[in-house]
Protein backbone atom coordinates (compact mmCIF):
# COMPACT_ATOMS: atom_id res chain seq x y z
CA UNK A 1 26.51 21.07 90.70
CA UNK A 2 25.43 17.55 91.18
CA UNK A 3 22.51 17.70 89.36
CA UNK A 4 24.48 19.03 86.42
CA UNK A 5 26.81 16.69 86.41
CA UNK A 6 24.40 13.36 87.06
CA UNK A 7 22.80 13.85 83.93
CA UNK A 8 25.67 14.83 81.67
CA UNK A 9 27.00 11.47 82.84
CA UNK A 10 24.74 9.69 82.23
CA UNK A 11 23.95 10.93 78.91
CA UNK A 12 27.81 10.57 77.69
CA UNK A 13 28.46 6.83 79.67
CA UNK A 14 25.26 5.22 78.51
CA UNK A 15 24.05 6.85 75.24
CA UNK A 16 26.18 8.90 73.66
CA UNK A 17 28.99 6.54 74.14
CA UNK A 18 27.10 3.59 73.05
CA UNK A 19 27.41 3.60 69.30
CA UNK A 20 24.27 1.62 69.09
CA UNK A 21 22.11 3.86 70.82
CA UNK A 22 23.85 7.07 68.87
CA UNK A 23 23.13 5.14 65.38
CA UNK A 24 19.53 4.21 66.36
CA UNK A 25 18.88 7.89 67.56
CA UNK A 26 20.10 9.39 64.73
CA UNK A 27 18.21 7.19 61.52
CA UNK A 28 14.98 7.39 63.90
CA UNK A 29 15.70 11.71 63.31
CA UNK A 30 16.52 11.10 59.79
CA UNK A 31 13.46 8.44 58.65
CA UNK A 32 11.16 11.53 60.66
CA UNK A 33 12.70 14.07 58.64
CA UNK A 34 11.51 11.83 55.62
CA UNK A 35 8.02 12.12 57.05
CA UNK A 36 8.26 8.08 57.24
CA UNK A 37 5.97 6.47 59.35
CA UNK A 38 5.60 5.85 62.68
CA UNK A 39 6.30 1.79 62.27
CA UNK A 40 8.92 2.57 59.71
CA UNK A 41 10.71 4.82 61.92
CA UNK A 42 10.85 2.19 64.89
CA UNK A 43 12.14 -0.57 62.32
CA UNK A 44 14.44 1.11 60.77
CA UNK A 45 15.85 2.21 64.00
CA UNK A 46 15.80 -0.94 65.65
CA UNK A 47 17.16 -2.61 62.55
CA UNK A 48 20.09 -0.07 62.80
CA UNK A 49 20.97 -0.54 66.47
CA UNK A 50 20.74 -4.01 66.04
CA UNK A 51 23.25 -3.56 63.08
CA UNK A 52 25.46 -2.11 65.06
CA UNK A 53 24.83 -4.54 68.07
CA UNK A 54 26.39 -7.24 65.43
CA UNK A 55 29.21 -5.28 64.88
CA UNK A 56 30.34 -4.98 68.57
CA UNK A 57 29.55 -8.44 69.16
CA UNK A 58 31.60 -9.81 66.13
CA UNK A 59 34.49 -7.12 67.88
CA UNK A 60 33.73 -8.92 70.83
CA UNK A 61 34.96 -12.15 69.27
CA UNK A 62 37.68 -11.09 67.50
CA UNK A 63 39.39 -9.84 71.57
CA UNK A 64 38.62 -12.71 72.72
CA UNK A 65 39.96 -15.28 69.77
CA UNK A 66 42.91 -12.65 69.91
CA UNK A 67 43.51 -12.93 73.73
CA UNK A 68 45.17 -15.95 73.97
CA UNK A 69 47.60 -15.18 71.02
CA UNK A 70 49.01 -12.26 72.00
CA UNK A 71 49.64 -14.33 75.56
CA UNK A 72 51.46 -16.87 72.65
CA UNK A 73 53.29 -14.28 70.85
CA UNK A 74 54.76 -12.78 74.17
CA UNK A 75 55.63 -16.05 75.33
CA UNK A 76 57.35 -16.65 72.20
CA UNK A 77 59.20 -13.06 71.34
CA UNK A 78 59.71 -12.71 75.22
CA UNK A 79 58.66 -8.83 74.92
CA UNK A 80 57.50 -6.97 77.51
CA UNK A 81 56.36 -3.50 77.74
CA UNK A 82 53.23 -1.01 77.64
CA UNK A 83 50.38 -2.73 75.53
CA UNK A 84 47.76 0.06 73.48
CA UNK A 85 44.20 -0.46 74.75
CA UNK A 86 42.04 2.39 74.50
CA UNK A 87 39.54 1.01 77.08
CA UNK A 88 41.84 0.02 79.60
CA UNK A 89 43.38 3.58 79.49
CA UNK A 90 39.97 5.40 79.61
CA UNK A 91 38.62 3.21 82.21
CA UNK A 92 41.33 4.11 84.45
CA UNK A 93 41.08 7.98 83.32
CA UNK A 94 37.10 7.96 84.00
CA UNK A 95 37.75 7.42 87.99
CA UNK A 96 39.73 10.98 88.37
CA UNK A 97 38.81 12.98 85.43
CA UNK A 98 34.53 11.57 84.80
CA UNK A 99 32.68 14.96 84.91
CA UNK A 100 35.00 16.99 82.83
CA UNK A 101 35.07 13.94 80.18
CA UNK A 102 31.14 14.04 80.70
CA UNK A 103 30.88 17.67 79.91
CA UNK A 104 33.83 18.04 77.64
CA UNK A 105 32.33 14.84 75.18
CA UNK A 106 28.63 16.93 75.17
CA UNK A 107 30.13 20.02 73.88
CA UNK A 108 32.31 18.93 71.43
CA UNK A 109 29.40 17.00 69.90
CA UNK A 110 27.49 20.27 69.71
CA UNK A 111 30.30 21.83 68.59
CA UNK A 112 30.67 19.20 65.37
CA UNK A 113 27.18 19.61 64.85
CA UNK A 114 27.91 23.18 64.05
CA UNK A 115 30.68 23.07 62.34
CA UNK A 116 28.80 20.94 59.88
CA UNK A 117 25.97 23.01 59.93
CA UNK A 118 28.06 26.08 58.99
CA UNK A 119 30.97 25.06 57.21
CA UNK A 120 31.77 22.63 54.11
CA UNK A 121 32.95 19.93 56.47
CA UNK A 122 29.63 18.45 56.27
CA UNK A 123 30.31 15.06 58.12
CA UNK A 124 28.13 13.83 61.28
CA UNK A 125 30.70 11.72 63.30
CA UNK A 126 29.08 8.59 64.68
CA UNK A 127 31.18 6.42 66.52
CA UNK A 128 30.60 6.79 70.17
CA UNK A 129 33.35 4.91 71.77
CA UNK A 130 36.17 7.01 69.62
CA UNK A 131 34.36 10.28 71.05
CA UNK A 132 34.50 9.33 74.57
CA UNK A 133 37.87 8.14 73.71
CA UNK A 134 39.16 11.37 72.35
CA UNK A 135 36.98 13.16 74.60
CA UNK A 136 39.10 11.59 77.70
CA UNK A 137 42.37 12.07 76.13
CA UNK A 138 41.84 16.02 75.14
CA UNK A 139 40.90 15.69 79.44
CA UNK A 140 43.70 14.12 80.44
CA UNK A 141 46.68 16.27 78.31
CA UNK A 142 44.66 19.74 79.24
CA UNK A 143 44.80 19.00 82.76
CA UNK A 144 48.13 17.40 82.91
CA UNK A 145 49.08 20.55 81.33
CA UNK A 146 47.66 22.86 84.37
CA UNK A 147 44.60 24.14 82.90
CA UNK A 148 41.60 24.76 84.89
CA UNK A 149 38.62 22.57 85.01
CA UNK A 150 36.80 25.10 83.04
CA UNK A 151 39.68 25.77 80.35
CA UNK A 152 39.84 22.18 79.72
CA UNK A 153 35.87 21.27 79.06
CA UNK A 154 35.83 24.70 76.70
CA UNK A 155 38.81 23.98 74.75
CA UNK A 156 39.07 20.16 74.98
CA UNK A 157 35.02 21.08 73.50
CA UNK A 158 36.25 23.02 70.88
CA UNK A 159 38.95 20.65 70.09
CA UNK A 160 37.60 17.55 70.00
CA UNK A 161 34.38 19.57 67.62
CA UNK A 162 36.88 19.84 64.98
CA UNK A 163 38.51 16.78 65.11
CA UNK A 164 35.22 15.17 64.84
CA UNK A 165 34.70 17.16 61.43
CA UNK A 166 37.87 17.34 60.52
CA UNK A 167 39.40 13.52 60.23
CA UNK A 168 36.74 12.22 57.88
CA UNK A 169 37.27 14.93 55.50
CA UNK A 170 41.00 14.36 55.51
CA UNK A 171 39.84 10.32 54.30
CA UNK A 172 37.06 11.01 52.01
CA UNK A 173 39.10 11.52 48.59
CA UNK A 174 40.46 7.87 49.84
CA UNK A 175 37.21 7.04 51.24
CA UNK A 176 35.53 7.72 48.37
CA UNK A 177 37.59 5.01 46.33
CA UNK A 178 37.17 2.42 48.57
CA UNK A 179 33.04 2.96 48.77
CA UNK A 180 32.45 4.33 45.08
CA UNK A 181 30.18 6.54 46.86
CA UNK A 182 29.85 9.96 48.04
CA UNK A 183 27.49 8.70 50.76
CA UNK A 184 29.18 7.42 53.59
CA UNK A 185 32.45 8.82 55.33
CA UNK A 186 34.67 7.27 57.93
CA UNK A 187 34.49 8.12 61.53
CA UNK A 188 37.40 6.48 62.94
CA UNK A 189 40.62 8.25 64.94
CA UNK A 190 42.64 6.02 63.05
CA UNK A 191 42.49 7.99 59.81
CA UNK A 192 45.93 9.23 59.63
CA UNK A 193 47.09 5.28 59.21
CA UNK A 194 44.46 4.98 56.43
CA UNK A 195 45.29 8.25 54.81
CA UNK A 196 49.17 7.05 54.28
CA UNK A 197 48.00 3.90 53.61
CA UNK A 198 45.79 4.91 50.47
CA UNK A 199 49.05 7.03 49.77
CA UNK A 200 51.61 4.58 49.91
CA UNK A 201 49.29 2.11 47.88
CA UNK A 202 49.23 5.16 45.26
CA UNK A 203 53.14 5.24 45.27
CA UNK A 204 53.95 1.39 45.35
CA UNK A 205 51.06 -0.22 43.78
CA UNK A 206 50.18 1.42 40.07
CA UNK A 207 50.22 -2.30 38.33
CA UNK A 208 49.35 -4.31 41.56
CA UNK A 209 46.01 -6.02 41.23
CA UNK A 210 43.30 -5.73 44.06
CA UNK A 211 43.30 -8.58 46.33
CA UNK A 212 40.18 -9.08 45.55
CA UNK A 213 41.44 -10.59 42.28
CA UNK A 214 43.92 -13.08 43.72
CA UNK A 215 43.97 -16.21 41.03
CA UNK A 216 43.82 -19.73 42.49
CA UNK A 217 44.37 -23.29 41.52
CA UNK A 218 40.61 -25.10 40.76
CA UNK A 219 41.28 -27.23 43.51
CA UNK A 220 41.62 -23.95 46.15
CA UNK A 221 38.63 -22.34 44.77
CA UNK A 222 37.10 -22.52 48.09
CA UNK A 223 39.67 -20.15 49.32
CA UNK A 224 37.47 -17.06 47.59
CA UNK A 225 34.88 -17.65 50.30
CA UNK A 226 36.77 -14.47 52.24
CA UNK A 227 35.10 -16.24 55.67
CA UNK A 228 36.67 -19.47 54.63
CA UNK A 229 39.98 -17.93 53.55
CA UNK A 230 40.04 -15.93 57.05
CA UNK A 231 39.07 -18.99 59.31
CA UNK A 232 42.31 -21.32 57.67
CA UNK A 233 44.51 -18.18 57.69
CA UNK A 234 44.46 -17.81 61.40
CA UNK A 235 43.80 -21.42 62.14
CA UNK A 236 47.17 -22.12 60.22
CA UNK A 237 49.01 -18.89 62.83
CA UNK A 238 46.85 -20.41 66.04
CA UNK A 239 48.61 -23.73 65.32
CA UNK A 240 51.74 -22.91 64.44
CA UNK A 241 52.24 -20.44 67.37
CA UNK A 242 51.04 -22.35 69.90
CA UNK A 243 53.19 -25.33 68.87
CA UNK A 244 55.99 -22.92 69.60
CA UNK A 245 54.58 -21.48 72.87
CA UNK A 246 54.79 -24.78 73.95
CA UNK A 247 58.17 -25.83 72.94
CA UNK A 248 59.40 -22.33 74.63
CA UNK A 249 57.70 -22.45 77.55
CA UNK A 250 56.68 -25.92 78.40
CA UNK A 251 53.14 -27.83 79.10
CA UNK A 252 52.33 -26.47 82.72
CA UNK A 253 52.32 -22.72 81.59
CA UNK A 254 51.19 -22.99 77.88
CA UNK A 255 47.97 -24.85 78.77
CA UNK A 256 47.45 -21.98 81.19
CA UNK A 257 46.79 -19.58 77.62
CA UNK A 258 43.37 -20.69 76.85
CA UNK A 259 42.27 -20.11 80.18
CA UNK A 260 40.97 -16.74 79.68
CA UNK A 261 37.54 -15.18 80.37
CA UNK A 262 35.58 -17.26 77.92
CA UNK A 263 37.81 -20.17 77.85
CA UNK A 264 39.34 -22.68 80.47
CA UNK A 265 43.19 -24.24 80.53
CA UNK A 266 43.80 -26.81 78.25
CA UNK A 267 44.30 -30.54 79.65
CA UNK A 268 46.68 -32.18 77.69
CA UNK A 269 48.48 -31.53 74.71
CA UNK A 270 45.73 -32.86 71.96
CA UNK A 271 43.34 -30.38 73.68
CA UNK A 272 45.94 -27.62 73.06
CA UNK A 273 46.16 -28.29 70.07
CA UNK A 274 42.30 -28.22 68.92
CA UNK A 275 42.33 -25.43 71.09
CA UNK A 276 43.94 -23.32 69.20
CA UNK A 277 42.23 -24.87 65.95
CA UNK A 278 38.78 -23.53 67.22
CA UNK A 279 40.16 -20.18 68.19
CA UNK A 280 41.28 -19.88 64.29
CA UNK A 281 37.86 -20.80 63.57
CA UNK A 282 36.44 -18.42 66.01
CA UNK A 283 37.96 -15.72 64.24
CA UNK A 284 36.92 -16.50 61.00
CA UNK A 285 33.01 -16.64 62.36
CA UNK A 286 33.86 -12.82 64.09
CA UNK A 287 34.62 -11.46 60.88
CA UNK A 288 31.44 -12.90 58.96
CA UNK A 289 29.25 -11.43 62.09
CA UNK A 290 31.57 -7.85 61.58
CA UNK A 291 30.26 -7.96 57.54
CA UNK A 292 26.62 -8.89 58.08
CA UNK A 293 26.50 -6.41 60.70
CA UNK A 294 28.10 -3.43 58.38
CA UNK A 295 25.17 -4.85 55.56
CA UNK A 296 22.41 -4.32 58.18
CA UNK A 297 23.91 -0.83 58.87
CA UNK A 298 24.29 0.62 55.83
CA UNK A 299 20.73 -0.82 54.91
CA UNK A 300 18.93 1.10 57.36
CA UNK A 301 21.39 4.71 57.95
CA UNK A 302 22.28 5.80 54.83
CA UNK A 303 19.29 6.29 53.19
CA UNK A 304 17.93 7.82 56.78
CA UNK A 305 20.99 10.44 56.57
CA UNK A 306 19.58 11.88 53.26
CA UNK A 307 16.48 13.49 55.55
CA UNK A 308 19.30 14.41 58.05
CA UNK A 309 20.73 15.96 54.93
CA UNK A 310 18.00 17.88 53.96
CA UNK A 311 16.70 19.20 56.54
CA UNK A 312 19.41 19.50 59.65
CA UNK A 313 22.37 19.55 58.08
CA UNK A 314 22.21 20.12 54.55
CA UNK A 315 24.79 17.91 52.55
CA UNK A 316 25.87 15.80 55.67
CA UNK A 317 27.33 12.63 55.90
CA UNK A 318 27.67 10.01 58.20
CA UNK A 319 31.04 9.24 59.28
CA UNK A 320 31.22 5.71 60.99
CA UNK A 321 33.62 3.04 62.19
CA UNK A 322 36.45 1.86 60.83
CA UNK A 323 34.60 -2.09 59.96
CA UNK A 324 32.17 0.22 57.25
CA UNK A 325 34.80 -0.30 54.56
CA UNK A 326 35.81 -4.19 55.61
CA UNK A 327 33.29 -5.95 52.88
CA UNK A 328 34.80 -3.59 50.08
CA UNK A 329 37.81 -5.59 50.28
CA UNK A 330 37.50 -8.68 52.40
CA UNK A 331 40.77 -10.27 51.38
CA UNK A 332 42.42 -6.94 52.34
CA UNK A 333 41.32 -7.25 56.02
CA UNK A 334 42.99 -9.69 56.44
CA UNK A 335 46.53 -8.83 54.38
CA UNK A 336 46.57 -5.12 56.08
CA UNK A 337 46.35 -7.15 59.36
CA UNK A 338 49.22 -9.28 58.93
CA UNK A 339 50.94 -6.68 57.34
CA UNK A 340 49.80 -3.92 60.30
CA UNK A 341 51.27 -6.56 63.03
CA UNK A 342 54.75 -7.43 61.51
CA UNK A 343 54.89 -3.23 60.79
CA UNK A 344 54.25 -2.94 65.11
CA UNK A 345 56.96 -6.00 65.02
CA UNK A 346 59.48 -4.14 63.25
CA UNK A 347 58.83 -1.30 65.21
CA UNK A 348 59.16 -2.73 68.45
CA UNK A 349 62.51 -3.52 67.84
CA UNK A 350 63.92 -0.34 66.54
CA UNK A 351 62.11 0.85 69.75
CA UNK A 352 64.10 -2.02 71.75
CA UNK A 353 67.59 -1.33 69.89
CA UNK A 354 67.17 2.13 68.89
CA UNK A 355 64.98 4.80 70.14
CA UNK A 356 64.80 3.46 73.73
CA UNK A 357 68.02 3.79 74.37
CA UNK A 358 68.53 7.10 72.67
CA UNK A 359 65.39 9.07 73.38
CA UNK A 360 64.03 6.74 76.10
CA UNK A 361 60.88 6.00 74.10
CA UNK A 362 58.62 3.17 76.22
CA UNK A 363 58.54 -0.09 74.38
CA UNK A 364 55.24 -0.35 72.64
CA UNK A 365 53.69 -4.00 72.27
CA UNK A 366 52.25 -4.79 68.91
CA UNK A 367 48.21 -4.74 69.90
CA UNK A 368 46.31 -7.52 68.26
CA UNK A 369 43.05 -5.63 68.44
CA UNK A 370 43.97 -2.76 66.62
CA UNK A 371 46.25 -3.99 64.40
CA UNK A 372 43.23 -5.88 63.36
CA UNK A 373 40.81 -2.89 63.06
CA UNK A 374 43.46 0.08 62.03
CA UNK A 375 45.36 -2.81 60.16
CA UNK A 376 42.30 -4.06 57.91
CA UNK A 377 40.90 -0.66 57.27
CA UNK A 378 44.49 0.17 56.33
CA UNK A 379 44.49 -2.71 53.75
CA UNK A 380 41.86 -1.95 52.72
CA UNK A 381 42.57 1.60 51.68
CA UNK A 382 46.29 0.48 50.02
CA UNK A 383 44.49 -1.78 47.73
CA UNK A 384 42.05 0.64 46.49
CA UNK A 385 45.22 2.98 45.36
CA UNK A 386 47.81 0.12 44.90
CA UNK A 387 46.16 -3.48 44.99
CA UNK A 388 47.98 -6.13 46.67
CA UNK A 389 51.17 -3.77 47.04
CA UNK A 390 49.30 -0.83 48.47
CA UNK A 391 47.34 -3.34 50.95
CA UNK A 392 50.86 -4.46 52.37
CA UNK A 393 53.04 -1.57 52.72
CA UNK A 394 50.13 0.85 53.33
CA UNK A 395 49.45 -1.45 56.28
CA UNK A 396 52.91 -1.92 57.05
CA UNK A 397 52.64 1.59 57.83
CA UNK A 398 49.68 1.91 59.61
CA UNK A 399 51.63 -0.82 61.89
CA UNK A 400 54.55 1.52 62.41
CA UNK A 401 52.53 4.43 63.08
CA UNK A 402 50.04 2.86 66.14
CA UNK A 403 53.83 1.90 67.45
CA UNK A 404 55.57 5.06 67.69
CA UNK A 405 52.81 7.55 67.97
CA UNK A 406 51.52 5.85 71.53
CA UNK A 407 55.25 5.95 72.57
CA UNK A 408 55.53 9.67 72.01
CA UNK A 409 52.19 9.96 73.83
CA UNK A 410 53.44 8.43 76.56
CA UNK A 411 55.73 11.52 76.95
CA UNK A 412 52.56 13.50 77.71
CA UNK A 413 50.38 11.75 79.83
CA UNK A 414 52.19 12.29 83.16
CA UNK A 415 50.92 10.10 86.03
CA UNK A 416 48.88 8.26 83.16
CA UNK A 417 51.84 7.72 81.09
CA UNK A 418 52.90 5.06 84.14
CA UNK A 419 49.57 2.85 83.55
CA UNK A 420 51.46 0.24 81.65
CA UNK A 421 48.68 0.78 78.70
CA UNK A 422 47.79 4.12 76.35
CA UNK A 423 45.50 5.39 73.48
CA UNK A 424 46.21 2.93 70.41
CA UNK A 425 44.97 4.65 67.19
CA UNK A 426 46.95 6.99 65.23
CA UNK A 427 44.69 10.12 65.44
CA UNK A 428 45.34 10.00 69.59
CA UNK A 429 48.99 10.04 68.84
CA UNK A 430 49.62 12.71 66.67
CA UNK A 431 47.13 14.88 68.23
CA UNK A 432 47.16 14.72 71.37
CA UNK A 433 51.66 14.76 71.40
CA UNK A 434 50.77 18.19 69.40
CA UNK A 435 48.64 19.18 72.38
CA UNK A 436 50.57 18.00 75.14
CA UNK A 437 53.88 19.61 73.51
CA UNK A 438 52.22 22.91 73.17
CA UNK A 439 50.87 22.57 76.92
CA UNK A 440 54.13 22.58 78.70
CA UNK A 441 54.68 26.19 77.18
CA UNK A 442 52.13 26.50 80.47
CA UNK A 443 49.51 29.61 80.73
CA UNK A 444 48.29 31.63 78.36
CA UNK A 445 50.90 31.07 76.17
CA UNK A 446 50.67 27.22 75.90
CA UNK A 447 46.64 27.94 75.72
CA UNK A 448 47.23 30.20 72.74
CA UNK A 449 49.80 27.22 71.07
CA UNK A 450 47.22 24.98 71.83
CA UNK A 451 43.97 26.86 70.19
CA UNK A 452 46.31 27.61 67.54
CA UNK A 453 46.90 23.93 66.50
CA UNK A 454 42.92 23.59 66.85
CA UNK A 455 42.43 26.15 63.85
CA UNK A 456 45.23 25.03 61.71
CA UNK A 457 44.23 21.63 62.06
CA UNK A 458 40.67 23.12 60.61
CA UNK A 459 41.69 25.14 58.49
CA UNK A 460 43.90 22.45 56.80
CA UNK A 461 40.18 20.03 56.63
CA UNK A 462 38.71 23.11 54.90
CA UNK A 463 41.08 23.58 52.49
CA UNK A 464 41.20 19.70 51.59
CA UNK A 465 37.52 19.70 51.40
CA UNK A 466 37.36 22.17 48.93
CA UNK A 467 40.34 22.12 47.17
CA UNK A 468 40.04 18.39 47.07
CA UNK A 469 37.09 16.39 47.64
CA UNK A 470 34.66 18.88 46.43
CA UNK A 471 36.68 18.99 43.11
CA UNK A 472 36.41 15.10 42.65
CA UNK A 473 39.64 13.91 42.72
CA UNK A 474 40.68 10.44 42.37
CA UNK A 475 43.61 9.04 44.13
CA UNK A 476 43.75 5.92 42.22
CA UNK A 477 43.57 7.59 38.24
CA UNK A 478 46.93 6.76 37.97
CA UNK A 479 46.61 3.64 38.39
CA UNK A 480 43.50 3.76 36.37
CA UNK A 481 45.29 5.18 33.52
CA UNK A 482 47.50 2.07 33.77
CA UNK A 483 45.49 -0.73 34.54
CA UNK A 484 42.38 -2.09 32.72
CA UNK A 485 38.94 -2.05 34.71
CA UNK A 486 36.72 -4.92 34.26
CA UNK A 487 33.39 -5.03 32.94
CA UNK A 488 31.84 -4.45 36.71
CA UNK A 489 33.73 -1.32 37.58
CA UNK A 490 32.82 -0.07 34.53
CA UNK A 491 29.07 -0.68 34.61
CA UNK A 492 29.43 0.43 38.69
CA UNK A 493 30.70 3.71 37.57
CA UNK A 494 28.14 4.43 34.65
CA UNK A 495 25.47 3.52 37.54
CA UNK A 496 26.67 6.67 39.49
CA UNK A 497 25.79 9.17 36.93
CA UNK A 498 27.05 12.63 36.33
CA UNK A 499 24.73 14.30 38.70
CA UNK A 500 26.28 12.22 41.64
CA UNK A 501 28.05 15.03 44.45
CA UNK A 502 31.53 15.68 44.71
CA UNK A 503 32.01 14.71 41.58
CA UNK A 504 31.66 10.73 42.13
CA UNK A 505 31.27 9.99 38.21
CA UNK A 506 34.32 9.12 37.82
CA UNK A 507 33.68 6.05 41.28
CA UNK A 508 34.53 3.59 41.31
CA UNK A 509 37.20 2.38 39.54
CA UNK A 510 37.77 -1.28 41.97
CA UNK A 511 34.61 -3.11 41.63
CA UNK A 512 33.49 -4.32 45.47
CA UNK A 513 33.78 -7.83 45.89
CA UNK A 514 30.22 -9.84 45.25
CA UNK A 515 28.15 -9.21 48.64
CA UNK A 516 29.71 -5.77 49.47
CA UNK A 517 27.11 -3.31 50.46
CA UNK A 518 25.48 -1.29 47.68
CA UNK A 519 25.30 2.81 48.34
CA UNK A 520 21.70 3.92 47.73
CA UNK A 521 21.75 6.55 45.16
CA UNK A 522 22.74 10.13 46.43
CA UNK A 523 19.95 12.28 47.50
CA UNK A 524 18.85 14.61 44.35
């Protein structure tokens, strides 16, 4: 079986699971299925890689500007307990449970591919990571459960096909008024944050402006420069926590913070300082790399997707990573992830004084990294329902959720649930608790529970699709009917047309801040 199982490996740990590679792949298919030419097909494919090369490295920064501060706010709160890091958990995973992840990851893509093909959930999911991610969770429940090796890579396959199709068609109605678009979807297994997000904005927010509209003095006009406004934002938290880190815990150990993989120990206290002023500035240049890199992206794939459309899988979309919807509302970003990280704050301590001591839930540090990812998309989504309000408490939500979800994961991860780290997102919470619940019925039955959740889970997507997405309808007309749009919006919107699919006339009501990417038109 070794020669099975060499290649499967290496086609899931060093393609499929590079999102680079998978985005380059797939606009090279899609520019061919334009009949493009042969140089056209190399640059555009290049140009997307290298689009999505700039993503990962302005992710890249944002860990490692983020390192030291969550060694800061630890220090400071004095909490201890298991941190969310997807890649820490799936590293560890990879050294028992490799070839069933391997071959599990490779049939649930085929799998999603034909789902799309033959059903109206006509999404292409594109982020590589969150498959191998799901892909080893789906592993790790199954077989913690008792399943056999085969069992688990044919129903982990099955499974993780439908999630793949099925999460960005529970976001597109909310996707949709983000992007004013019908041509990009979100591929992220943190869609169940951004989903109550864009609902609570729709609740809380019907006269809150965007945040894209926030009024300042003259003399703060410079402030509106969202990479500017970012930069100062966590310059002004660097500073002020590490001050505090170093009243708490004293100059030997705080100077100690900085010395991380990119960075060495500060060596007095003016250093410390300035330290933590170019870390604040670090961040601000991550996010600018994160938007220039989602430009480049959406330059090169979208347009390549409407060949994919046409002649692979009629009417499919491309479903990508949660930083696609960051330059629709870059003030947002930033709100959701303060917002996300004082939700996992509050959480923590109902976990610490609450549901720890009654239910024995772990304690479930507040994750800088994805509060910053799930926590900006989540702003994002509240303010296209509910403007500043929705950003906030949708956010606040999503914060709440990535807290509590991993702690009832925990529950189901046997051996794995001892690691000290878990699966961060929201999607890897609720599903795979559902999964690991239903697994301890053990044999057949528990396999039954399991396949069961698998179909209502798709047959819910279905219905949404077509009850809701392909009927057009806006969660933000409400707020519409309430609000005036400005001159933009308005001219945006007439720009879509009436022949636009999934009835995107009525997009978008938010006009995208000046530099957001434009959606080509849809393909006719």
């Amino acid at each position: 079986m070794g020669w099975l199982v060499t290649p499967a490996k290496f086609l899931v740990n060093e393609i499929l699971s590079e999102p680079a590679y998978l985005i380059g792949i797939i606009t090279a298919i899609g520019l061919l299925a334009m009949k493009k030419t042969a140089g056209q097909i190399i640059g555009g494919a290049i140009k997307a890689t290298l689009g999505f090369l700039l993503i990962g490295a302005g992710a890249g920064l944002v860990t490692n500007s983020l390192a030291p501060l969550g060694t800061m706010i630890q220090g400071v709160t004095g909490a201890h307990g298991v941190i969310p890091t997807n890649e820490a958990i799936v590293g560890i995973a990879q050294a028992q449970f490799g070839s069933r992840v391997a071959w599990l990851m490779i049939l649930g893509f085929v799998v999603s591919l034909l789902l799309a093909r033959f059903t109206p959930l006509r999404y292409v999911f594109l982020t590589g990571h969150h498959m191998l991610f799901m892909a080893t969770l789906l592993t790790v429940v199954l077989a913690n459960a008792g399943q056999s090796t085969v069992v688990v890579v044919a129903v982990g396959g099955v499974l993780l096909g439908i999630m793949l199709v099925a999460m960005p068609a529970f976001a597109h109605p909310w996707t949709k008024r983000v992007t004013g678009s019908d041509t990009v979807a979100i591929g992220h297994f943190g869609t169940a944050g951004y989903v109550v997000a864009g609902a609570a904005g729709k609740v809380v927010g019907k006269r809150s402006r965007s945040t894209e509209e926030m009024k300042l003095p003259e003399g703060l006009r410079f402030l509106r420069d969202s990479m500017v406004a970012t930069a100062l934002s966590m310059l002004f938290i660097y500073v002020v926590l590490a001050v505090a880190f170093l009243i708490k815990v004293g100059r030997q150990t705080a100077f100690k913070a900085f010395a991380t993989d990119t960075g060495t120990a500060a060596t007095d206290t003016g250093n410390y300082v300035m330290q933590s002023v170019m870390q604040g500035l670090q961040f601000g240049i991550a996010v600018a790399v994160i938007l220039f890199g989602v430009r480049t992206i959406l330059g090169e794939l979208v347009p390549a997707f409407q060949g994919i459309a046409s002649k692979v899988v009629p009417g499919a979309l491309p479903a990508l990573d949660a930083p696609i919807v960051f330059p629709y509302a870059q003030n947002a970003v930033l709100i959701g992830f303060l917002a996300s990280f004082t939700g996992g704050l509050v959480s923590l301590a109902l976990l610490t004084w609450v549901f720890n001591p009654a239910f024995g839930l772990a304690l479930v540090l507040p994750g800088l990294v994805p509060h910053f990812f799930t926590g900006g998309a989540a702003g994002v989504y509240g303010n296209a329902t509910g403007g500043r309000r929705g950003a906030a408490v949708g956010a606040f939500l999503n914060g709440m959720l990535i807290t509590f979800l991993p702690a009832l994961l925990l529950k189901v991860l046997g051996a794995f649930g001892e690691q000290n780290t878990t699966f961060g997102d929201a999607d890897f919470g609720w599903f795979g608790a559902l999964i690991g619940n239903a697994g301890k019925a053990g044999g057949g039955v528990g396999l039954a529970l399991i396949l069961l959740i698998g179909l209502a889970v798709l047959g819910a997507a279905v219905l949404v699709q077509k009850r809701v997405v392909d009927t057009g309808w806006d969660p933000g007309a409400a707020r519409d009917a309430l609000m005036p749009r400005d001159a933009a919006a308005g001219e945006a919107a007439a720009s879509d047309g009436p022949g636009a699919p999934g009835g995107t006339a009525s997009y978008p009501k938010i006009a995208p801040p000046a530099g957001a990417p434009t959606p080509p038109p849809p393909p006719r």
